[in-house]
Structure formats: C-alpha cells, structure tokens
C-alpha atoms as a PDB file:
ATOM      1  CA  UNK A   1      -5.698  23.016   8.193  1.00  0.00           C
ATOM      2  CA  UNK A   2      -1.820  23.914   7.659  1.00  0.00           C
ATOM      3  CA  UNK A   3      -1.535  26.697   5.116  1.00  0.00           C
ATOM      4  CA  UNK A   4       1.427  26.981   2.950  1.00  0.00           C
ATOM      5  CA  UNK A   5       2.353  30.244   1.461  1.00  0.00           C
ATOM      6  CA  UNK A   6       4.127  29.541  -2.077  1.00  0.00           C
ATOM      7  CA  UNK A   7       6.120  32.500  -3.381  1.00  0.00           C
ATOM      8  CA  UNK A   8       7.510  32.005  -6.958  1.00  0.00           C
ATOM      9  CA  UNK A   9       7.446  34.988  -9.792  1.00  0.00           C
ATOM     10  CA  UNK A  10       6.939  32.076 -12.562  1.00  0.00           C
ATOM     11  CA  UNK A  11       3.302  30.526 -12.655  1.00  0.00           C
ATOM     12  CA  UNK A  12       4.619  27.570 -13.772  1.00  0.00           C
ATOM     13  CA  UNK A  13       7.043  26.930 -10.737  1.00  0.00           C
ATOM     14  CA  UNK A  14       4.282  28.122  -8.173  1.00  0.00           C
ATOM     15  CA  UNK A  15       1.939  25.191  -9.870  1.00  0.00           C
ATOM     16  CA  UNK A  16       4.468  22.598  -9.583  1.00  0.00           C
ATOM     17  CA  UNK A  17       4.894  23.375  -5.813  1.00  0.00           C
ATOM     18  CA  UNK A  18       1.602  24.010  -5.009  1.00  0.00           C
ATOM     19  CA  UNK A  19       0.822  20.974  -6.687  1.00  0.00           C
ATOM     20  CA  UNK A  20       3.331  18.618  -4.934  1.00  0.00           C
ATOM     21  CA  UNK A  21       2.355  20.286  -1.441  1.00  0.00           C
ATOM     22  CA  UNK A  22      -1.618  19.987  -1.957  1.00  0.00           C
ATOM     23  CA  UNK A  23      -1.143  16.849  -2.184  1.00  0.00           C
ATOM     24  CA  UNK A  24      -0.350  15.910   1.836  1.00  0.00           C
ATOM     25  CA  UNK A  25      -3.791  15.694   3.842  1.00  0.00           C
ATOM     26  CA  UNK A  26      -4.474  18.812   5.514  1.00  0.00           C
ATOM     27  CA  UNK A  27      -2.587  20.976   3.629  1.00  0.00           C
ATOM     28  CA  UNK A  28      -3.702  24.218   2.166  1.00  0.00           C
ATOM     29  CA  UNK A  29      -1.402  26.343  -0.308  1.00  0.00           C
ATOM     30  CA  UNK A  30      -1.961  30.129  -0.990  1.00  0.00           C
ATOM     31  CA  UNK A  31       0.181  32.087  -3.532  1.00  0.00           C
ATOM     32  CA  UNK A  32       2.456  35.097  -3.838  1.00  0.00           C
ATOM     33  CA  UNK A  33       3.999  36.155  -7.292  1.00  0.00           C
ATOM     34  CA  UNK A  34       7.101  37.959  -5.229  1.00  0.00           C
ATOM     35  CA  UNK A  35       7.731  38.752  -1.990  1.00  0.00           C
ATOM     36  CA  UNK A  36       6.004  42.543  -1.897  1.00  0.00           C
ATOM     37  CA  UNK A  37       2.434  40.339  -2.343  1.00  0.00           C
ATOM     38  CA  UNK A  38       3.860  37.741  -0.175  1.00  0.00           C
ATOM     39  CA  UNK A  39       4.172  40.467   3.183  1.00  0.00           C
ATOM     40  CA  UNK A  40       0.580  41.495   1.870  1.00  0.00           C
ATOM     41  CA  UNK A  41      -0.612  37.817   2.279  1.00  0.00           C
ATOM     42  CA  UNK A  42       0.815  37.423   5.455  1.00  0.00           C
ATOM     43  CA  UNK A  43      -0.432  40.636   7.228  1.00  0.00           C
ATOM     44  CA  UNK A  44      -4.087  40.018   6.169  1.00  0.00           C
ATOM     45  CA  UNK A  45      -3.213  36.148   7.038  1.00  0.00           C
ATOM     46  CA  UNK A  46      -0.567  34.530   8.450  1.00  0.00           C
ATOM     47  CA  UNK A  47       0.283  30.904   7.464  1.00  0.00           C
ATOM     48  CA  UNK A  48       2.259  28.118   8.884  1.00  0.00           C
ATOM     49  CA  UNK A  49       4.718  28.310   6.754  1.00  0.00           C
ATOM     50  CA  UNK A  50       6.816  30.448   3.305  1.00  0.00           C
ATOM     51  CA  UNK A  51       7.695  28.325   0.271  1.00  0.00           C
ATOM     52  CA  UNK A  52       9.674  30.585  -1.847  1.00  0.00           C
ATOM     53  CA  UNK A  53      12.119  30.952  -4.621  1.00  0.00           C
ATOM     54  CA  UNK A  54      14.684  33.510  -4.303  1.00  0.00           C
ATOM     55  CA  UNK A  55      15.218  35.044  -7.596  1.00  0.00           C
ATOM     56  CA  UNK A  56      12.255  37.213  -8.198  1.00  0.00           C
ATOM     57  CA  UNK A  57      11.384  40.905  -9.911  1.00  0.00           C
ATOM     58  CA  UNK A  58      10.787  43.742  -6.884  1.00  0.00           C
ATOM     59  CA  UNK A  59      11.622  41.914  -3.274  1.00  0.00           C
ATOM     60  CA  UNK A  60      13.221  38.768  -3.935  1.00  0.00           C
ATOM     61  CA  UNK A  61      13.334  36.289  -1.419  1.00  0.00           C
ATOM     62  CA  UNK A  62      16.471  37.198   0.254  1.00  0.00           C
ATOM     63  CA  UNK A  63      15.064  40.592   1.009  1.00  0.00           C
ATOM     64  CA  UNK A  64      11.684  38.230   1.895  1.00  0.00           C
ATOM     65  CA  UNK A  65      13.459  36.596   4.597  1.00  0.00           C
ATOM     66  CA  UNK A  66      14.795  39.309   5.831  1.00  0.00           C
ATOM     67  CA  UNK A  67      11.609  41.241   6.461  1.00  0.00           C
ATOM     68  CA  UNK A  68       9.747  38.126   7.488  1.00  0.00           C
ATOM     69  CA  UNK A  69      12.204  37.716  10.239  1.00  0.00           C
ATOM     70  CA  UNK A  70      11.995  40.858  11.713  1.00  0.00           C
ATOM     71  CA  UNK A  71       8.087  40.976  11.474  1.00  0.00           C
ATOM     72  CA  UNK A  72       7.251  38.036  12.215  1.00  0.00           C
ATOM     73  CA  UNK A  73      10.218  35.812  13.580  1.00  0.00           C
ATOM     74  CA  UNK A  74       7.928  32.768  14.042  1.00  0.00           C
ATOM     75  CA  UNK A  75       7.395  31.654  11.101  1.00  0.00           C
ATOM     76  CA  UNK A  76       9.738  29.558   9.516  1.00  0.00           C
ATOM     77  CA  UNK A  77      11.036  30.075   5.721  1.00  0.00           C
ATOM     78  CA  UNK A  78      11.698  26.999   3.260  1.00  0.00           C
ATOM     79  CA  UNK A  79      13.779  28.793  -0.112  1.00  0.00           C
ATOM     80  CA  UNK A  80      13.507  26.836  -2.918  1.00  0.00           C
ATOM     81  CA  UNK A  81      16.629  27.318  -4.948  1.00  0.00           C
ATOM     82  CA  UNK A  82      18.157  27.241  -8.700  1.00  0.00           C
ATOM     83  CA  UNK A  83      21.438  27.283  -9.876  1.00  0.00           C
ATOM     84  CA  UNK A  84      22.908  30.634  -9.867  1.00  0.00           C
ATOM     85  CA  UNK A  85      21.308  31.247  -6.579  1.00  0.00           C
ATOM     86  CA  UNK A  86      24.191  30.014  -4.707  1.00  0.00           C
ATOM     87  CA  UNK A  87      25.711  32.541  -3.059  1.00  0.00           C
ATOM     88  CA  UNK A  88      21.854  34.506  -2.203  1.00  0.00           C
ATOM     89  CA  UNK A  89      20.640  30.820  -0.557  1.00  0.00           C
ATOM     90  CA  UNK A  90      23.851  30.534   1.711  1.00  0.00           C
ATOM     91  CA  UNK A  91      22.875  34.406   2.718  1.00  0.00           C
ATOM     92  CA  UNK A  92      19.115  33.945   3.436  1.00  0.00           C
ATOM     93  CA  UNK A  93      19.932  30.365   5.707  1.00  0.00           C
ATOM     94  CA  UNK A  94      22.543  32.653   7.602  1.00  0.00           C
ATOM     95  CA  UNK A  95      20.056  35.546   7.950  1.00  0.00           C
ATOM     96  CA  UNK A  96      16.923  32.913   9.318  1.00  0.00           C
ATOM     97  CA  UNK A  97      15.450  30.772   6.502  1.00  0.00           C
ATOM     98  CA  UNK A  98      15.055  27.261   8.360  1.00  0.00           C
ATOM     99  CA  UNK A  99      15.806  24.709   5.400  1.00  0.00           C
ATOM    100  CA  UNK A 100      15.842  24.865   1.609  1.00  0.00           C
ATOM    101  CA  UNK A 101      15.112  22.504  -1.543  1.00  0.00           C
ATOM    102  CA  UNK A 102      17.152  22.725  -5.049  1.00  0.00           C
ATOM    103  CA  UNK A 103      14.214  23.034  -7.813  1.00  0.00           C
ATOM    104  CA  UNK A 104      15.728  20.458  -9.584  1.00  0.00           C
ATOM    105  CA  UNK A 105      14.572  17.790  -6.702  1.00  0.00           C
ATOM    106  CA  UNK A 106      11.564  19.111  -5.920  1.00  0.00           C
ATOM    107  CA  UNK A 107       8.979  16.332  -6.571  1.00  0.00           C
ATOM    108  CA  UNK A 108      11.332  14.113  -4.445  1.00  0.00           C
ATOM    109  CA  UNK A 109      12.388  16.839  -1.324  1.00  0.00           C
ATOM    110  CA  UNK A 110       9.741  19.375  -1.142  1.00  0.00           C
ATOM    111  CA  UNK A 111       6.808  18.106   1.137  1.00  0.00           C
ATOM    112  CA  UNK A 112       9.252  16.011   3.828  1.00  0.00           C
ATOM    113  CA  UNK A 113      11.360  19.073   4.163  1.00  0.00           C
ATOM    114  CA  UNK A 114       7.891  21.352   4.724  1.00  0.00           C
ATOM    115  CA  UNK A 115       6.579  18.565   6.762  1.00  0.00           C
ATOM    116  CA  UNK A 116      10.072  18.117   9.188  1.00  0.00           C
ATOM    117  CA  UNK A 117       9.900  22.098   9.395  1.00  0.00           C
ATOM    118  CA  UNK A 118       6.248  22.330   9.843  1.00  0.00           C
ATOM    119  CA  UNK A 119       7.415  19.546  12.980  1.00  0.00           C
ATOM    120  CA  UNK A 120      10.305  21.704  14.261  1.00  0.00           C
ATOM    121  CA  UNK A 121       8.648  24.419  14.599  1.00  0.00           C
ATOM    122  CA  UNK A 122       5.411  23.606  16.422  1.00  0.00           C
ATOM    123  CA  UNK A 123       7.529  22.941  19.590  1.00  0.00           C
ATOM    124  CA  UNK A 124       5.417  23.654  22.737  1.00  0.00           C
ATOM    125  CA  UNK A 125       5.808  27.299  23.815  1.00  0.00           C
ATOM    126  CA  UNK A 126       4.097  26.998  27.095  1.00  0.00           C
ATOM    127  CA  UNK A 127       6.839  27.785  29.385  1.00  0.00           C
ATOM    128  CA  UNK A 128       7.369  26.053  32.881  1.00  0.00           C
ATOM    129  CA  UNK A 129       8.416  28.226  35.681  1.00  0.00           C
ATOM    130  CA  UNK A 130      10.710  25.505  37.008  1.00  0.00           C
ATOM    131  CA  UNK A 131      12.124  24.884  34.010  1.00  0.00           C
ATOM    132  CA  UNK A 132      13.041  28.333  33.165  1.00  0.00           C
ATOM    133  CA  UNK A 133      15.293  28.421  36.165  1.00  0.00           C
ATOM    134  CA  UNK A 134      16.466  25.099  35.134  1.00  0.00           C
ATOM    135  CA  UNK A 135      20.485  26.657  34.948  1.00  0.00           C
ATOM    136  CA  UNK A 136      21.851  23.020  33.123  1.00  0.00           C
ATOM    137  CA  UNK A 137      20.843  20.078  31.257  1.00  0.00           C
ATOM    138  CA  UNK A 138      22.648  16.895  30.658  1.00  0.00           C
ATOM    139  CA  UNK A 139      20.890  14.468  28.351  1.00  0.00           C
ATOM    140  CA  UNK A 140      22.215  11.094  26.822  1.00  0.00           C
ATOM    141  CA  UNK A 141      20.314   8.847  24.223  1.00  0.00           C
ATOM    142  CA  UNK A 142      21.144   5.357  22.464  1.00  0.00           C
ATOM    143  CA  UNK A 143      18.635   5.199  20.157  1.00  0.00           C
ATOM    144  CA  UNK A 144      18.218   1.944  17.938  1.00  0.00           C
ATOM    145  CA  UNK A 145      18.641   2.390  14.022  1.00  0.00           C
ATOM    146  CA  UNK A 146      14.738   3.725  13.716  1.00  0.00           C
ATOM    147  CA  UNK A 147      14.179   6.485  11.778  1.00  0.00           C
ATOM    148  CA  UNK A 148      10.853   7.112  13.575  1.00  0.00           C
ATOM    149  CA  UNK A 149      12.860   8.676  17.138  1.00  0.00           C
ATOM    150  CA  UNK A 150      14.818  10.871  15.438  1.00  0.00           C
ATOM    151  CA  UNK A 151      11.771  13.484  15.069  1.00  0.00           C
ATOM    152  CA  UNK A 152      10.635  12.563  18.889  1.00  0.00           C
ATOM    153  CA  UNK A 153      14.650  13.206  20.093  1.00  0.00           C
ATOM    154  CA  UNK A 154      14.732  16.652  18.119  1.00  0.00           C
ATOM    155  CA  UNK A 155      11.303  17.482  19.656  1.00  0.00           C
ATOM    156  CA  UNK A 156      12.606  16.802  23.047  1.00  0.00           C
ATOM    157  CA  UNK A 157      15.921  18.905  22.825  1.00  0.00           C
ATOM    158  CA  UNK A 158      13.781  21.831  21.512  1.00  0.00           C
ATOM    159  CA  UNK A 159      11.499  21.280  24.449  1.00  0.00           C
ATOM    160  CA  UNK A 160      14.065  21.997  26.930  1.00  0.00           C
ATOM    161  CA  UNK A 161      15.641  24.881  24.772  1.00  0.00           C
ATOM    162  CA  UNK A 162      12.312  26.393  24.955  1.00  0.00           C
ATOM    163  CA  UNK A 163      11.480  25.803  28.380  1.00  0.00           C
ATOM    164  CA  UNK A 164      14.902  27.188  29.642  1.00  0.00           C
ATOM    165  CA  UNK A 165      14.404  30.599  27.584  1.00  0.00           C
ATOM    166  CA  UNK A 166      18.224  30.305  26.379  1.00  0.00           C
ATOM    167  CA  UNK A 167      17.905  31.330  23.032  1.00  0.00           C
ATOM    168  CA  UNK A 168      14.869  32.969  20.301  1.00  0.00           C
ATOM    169  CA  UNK A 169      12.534  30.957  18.638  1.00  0.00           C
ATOM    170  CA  UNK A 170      13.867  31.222  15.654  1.00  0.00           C
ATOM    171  CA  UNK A 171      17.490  29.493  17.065  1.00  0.00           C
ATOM    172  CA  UNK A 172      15.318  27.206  18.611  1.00  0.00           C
ATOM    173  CA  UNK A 173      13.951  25.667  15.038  1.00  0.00           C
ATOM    174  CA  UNK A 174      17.231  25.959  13.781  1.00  0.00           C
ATOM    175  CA  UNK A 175      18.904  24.129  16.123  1.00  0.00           C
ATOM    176  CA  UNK A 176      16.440  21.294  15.456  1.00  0.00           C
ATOM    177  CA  UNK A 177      16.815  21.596  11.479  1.00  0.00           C
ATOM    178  CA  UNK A 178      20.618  21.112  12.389  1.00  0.00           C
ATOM    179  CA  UNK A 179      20.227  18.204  15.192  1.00  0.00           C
ATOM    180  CA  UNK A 180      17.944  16.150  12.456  1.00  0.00           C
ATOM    181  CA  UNK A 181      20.244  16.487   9.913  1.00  0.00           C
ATOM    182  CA  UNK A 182      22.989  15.261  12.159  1.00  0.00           C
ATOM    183  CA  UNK A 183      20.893  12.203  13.459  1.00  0.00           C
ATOM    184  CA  UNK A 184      19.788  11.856   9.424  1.00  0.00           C
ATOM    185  CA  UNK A 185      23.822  11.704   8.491  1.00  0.00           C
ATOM    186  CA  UNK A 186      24.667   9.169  11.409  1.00  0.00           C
ATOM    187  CA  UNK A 187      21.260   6.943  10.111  1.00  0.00           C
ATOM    188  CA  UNK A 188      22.035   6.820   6.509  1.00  0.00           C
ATOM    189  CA  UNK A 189      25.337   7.616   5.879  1.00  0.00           C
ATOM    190  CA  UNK A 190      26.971   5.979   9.303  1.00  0.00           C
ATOM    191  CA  UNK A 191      25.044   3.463  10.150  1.00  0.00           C
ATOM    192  CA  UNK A 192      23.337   2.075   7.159  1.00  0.00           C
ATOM    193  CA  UNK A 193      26.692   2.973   4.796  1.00  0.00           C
ATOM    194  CA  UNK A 194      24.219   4.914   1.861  1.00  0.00           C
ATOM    195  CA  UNK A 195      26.068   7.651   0.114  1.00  0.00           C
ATOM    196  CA  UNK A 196      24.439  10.610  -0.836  1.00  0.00           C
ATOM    197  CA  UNK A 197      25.500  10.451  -4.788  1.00  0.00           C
ATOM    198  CA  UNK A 198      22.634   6.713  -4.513  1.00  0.00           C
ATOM    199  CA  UNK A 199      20.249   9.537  -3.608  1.00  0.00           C
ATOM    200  CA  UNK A 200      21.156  11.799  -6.728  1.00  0.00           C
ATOM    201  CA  UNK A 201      21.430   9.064  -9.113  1.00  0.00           C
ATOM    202  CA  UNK A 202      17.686   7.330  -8.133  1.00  0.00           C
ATOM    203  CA  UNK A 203      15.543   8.560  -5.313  1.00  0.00           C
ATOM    204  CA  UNK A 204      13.500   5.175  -4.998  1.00  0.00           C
ATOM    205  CA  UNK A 205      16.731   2.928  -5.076  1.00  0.00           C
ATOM    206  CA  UNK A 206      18.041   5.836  -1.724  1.00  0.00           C
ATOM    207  CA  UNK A 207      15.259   4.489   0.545  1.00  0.00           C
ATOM    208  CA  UNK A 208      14.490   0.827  -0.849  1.00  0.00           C
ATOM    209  CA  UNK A 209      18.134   0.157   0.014  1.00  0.00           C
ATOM    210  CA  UNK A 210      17.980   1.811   3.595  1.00  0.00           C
ATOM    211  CA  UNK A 211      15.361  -0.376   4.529  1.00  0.00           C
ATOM    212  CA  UNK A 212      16.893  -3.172   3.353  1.00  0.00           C
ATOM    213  CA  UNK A 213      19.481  -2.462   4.979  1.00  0.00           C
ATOM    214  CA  UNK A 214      17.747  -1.960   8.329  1.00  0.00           C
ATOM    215  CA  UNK A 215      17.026  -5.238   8.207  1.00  0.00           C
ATOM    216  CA  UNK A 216      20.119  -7.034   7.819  1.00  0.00           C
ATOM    217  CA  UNK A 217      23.219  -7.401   9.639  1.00  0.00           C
ATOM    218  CA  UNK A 218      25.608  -5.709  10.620  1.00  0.00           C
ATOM    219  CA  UNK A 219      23.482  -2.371   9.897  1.00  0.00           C
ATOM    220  CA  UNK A 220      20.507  -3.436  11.958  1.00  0.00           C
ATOM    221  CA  UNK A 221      22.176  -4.131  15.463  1.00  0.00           C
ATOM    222  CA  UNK A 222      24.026  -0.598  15.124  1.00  0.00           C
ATOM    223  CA  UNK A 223      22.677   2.510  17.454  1.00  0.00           C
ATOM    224  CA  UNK A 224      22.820   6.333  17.168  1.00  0.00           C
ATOM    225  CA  UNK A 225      24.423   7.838  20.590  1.00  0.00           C
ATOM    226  CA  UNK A 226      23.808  11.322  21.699  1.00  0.00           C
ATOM    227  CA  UNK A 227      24.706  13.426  24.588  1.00  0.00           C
ATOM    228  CA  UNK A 228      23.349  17.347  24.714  1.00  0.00           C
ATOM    229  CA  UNK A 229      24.655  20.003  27.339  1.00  0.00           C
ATOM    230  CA  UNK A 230      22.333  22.610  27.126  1.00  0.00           C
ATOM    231  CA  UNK A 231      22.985  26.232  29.186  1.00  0.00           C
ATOM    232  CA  UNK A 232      22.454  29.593  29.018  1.00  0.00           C
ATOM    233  CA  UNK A 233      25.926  30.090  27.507  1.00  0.00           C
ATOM    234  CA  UNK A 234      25.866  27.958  24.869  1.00  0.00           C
ATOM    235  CA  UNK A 235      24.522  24.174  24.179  1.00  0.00           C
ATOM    236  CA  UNK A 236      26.852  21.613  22.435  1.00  0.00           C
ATOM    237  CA  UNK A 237      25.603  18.325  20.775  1.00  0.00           C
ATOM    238  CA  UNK A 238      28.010  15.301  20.367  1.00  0.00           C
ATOM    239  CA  UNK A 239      26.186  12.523  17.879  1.00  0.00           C
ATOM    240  CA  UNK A 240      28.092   9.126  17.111  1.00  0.00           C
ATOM    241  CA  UNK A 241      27.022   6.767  14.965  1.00  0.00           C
ATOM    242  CA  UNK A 242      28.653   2.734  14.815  1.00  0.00           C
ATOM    243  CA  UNK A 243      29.598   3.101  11.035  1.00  0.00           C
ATOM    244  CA  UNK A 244      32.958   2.976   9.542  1.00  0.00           C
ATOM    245  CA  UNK A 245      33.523   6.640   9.388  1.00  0.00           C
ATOM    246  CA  UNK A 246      35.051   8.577   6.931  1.00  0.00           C
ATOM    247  CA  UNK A 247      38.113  10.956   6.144  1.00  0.00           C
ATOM    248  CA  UNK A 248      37.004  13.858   7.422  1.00  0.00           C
ATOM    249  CA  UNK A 249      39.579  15.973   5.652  1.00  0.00           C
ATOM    250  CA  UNK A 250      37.938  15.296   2.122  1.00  0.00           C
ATOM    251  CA  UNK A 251      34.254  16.938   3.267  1.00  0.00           C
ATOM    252  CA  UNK A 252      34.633  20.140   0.865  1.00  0.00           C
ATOM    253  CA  UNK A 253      33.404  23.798   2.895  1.00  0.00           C
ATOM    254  CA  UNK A 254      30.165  23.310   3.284  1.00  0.00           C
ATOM    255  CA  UNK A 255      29.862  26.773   3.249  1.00  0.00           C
ATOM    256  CA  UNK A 256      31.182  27.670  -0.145  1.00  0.00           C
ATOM    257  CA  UNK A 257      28.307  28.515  -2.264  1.00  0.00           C
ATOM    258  CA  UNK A 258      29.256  26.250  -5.174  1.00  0.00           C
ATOM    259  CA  UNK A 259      29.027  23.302  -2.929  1.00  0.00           C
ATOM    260  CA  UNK A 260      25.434  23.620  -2.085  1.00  0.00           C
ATOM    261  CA  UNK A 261      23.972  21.489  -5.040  1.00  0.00           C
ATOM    262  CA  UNK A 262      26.234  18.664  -4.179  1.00  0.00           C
ATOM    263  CA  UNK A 263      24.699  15.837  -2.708  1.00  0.00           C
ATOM    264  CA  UNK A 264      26.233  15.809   0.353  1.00  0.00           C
ATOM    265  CA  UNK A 265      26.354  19.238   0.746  1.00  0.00           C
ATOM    266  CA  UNK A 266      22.468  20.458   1.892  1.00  0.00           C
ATOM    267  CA  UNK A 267      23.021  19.192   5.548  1.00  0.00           C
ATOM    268  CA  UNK A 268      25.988  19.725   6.290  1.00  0.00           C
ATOM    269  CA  UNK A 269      25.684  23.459   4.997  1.00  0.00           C
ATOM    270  CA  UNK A 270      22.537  23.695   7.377  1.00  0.00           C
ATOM    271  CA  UNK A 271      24.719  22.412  10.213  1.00  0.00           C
ATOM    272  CA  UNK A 272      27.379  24.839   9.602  1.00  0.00           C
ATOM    273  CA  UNK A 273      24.869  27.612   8.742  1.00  0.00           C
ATOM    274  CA  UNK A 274      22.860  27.102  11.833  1.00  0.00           C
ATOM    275  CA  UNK A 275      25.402  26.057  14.559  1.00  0.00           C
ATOM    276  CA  UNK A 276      28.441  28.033  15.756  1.00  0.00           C
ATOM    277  CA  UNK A 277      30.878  25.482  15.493  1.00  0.00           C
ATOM    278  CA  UNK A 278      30.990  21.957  13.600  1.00  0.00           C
ATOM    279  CA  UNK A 279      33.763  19.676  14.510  1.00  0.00           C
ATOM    280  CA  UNK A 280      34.164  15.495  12.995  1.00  0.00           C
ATOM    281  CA  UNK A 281      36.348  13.226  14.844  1.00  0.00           C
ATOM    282  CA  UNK A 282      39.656  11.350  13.243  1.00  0.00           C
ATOM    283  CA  UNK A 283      37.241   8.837  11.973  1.00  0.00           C
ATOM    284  CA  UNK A 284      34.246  10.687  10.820  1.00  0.00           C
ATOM    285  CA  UNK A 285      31.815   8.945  12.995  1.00  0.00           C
ATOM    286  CA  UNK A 286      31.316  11.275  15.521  1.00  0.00           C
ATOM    287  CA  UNK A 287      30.049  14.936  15.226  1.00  0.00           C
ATOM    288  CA  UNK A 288      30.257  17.859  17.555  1.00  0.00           C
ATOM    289  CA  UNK A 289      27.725  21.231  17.502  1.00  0.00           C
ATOM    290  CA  UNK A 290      27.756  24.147  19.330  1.00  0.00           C
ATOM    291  CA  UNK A 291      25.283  26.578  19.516  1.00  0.00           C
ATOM    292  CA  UNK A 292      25.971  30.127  21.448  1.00  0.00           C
ATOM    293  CA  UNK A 293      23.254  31.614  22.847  1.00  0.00           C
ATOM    294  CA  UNK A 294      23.032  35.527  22.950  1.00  0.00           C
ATOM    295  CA  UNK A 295      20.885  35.621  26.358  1.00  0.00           C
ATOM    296  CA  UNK A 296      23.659  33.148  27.737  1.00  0.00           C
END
C-alpha cells in the first residue's frame, strides 16, 4: 500500500485531495492540518509521499519542505498551490519540492503528478560496484511518438545517475521530474502540435485530440531523439522533437512567479527550477539541460 500524506489547514481542501487520491488502487491517504502535525506524522510513520498546500497557520509548507528535506531527504514533496502563492511555490521547488499542482486543476492534475513522482522516485538504490566507477556515460534514444517510453527512458537515466553516485537522491528525482517534462513538451507540444491553452480551456478535448493525433499523419511517423552525457561534473540532456518549433524568444521567464499559473508555464518552471541551465535552439525544437553535480 502507497501512503499519501495530505497537508492542508482547510478540511475542505484536505477532503477534496484525499478524495481524488483514494481513488487510485493501492493508495492510502493520511492527514496533517499544517506542517507542525505533518513532521509528527512522519516521525511516528513515514509515507511515500507529502501532498501539501503552502499557505497554512504555524509551519507552512515552505518551512515544511524545508525541514522535510533536511530530515528526511527521500521523500519527495508535491505543493499544491493557490494564487497568491506565487512567489512561496517558486521558493519551495528551488529549496527540494519535486513537482506541484495549482488547486484550481486539481481533479484533472493531482493523482498523475503523485503517480509520475511516486515513479521517479522509486528508482533502484542498489548500487553496482562497477557502475560506481563507471567515470562517463553516453546514451542516445529515438523513441517513436509513445507516450508509454517516456516513463521507462526517465527510469533508465535515473538508473545510471544512481548507480554512478554523481549527485543526492533528491537531484536524482529532480532530474527525472525535469527530463519527463522535457520528453512531455517534445510529445505534445512538438510532435503532436497541442498547445497548452487546449489543456486550460477543456481537459478531455487535451488528450482526445493527442490521440487522435497519434494516429494520423504527419504526427504519427514523427520520433523524440535524445542524447544524455552523464559525469561526475555535470550531466547535460539534449531532447529534439520533429515538430515545427517555435520562437523561442516569446517563452516568458519561467521563473517569474506570476508566470507559474500560465499554462505553459508548470514545466518549463520545473525545468528551469531543477536544472542548472536551460537552453532552446533557433527553432524551438530542440532543448538543452544541464545539471551540475556538487560531488563532480
């Protein structure tokens, strides 16, 4: 059984998400009413994952993250966020949260972002010997347009980080939350040609077009390229899609607090949040990551 930790001041909010969470086979939800009772939960009990809002009497949840990462650096940190929480969400991803989900989509985002973290960060932590003296590693993948590798790609990459002992655990699952939104961005929004503001405007319409759209031509033939050079110094991550592209220049700072209920905003502010460096290409269809690593 998976147990969920929900953290939410307002009984209300904790229902919803509990609700929408309880739902998914095997899962288990246990609540906090702020983050003070959260710590208590999770020393008698740790779970598999922290659900929780960040605006909340006592510890809040950027002060939540913060302890939970020093105690107990494992265990990764969804926020759920509300507008005027801006500014405290961009601070708790920078200081170790691994994803987060604006309350206002909740019933659509809430258990596939749980369930992709929940899959990031149950990466095999049985290290090999050879691989730990494994000094570099060159990887390249053409995928086809199927949603289903993406997950199994991640997985691998965060195998290798793992196994080579570059980097903590905790840049380890965010490196992954980073590389799947990347490989999510070059699947919808490259190859298929589905803009975020469908998404926004009708959640069903989002996904009944994609696989539509995976279906039919051009968008079916196109593939999703990868190469990964991963060291103890640092690992970069180039991903190209076979879309049209875009102008680059006109992505607004993913980083600027007001931009993070846009629609397009959530992954790339988890990319910039979570890599060192995030570079497009003149035509948009081609991203670059870098991740320094502090044992490197």
């Amino acid at each position: 059984m998976t147990t969920i930790l929900v953290v939410d001041d307002s009984a209300m909010d904790r229902k919803i998400a509990g609700g929408l969470l309880q739902k998914r086979s095997g899962w288990g939800v246990v609540y906090a009413n702020d983050g003070l009772q959260a710590l208590e939960q999770i020393e008698m009990h740790v779970p598999d994952i922290v659900v929780t809002d960040l605006q909340m009497p006592g510890m809040d949840g950027l002060q939540l993250v913060a302890k939970v990462r020093k105690d107990f650096p494992l265990l990764p940190i969804v926020l759920m966020t509300a507008q005027g929480s801006e500014e405290t969400a961009v601070r708790a991803l920078q200081q170790g949260a691994a994803n987060y989900v604006p309350k206002r989509i909740l019933a659509d985002e809430l258990v596939d972002t749980v369930a992709r973290v929940l899959s990031a960060s149950s990466v095999d932590r049985t290290h090999s010997r050879l691989l730990h003296r494994l000094k570099r590693s060159l990887s390249h993948f053409e995928i086809e347009n199927d949603l289903t590798l993406i997950p199994s790609l991640v997985h691998y990459l965060q195998q290798v980080l793992t196994r080579m002992r570059v980097c903590s655990e905790t840049d380890v699952l965010r490196s992954g939350v980073a590389l799947e939104e990347a490989l999510l961005n070059a699947y919808y929004h490259g190859n298929l040609e589905i803009s975020s503001e469908l998404r926004l405007q009708d959640h069903s319409a989002y996904y009944d077009l994609a696989r539509r759209r995976n279906t039919e031509e051009p968008f079916a033939a196109r593939r999703i390229y990868l190469a990964a050079e991963m060291s103890p110094r640092q690992s970069t991550y180039v991903i190209r899609d076979e879309g049209p592209g875009f102008d680059p220049s006109e992505i607004p700072d993913a980083t600027d607090p007001a931009n993070i209920e846009k629609p397009c905003g959530r992954g790339l502010l988890l990319m910039h949040t979570f890599m060192d460096e995030v570079r497009f290409n003149e035509s948009g269809n081609e991203v670059t990551m870098t991740k320094r690593h502090e044992a490197g």
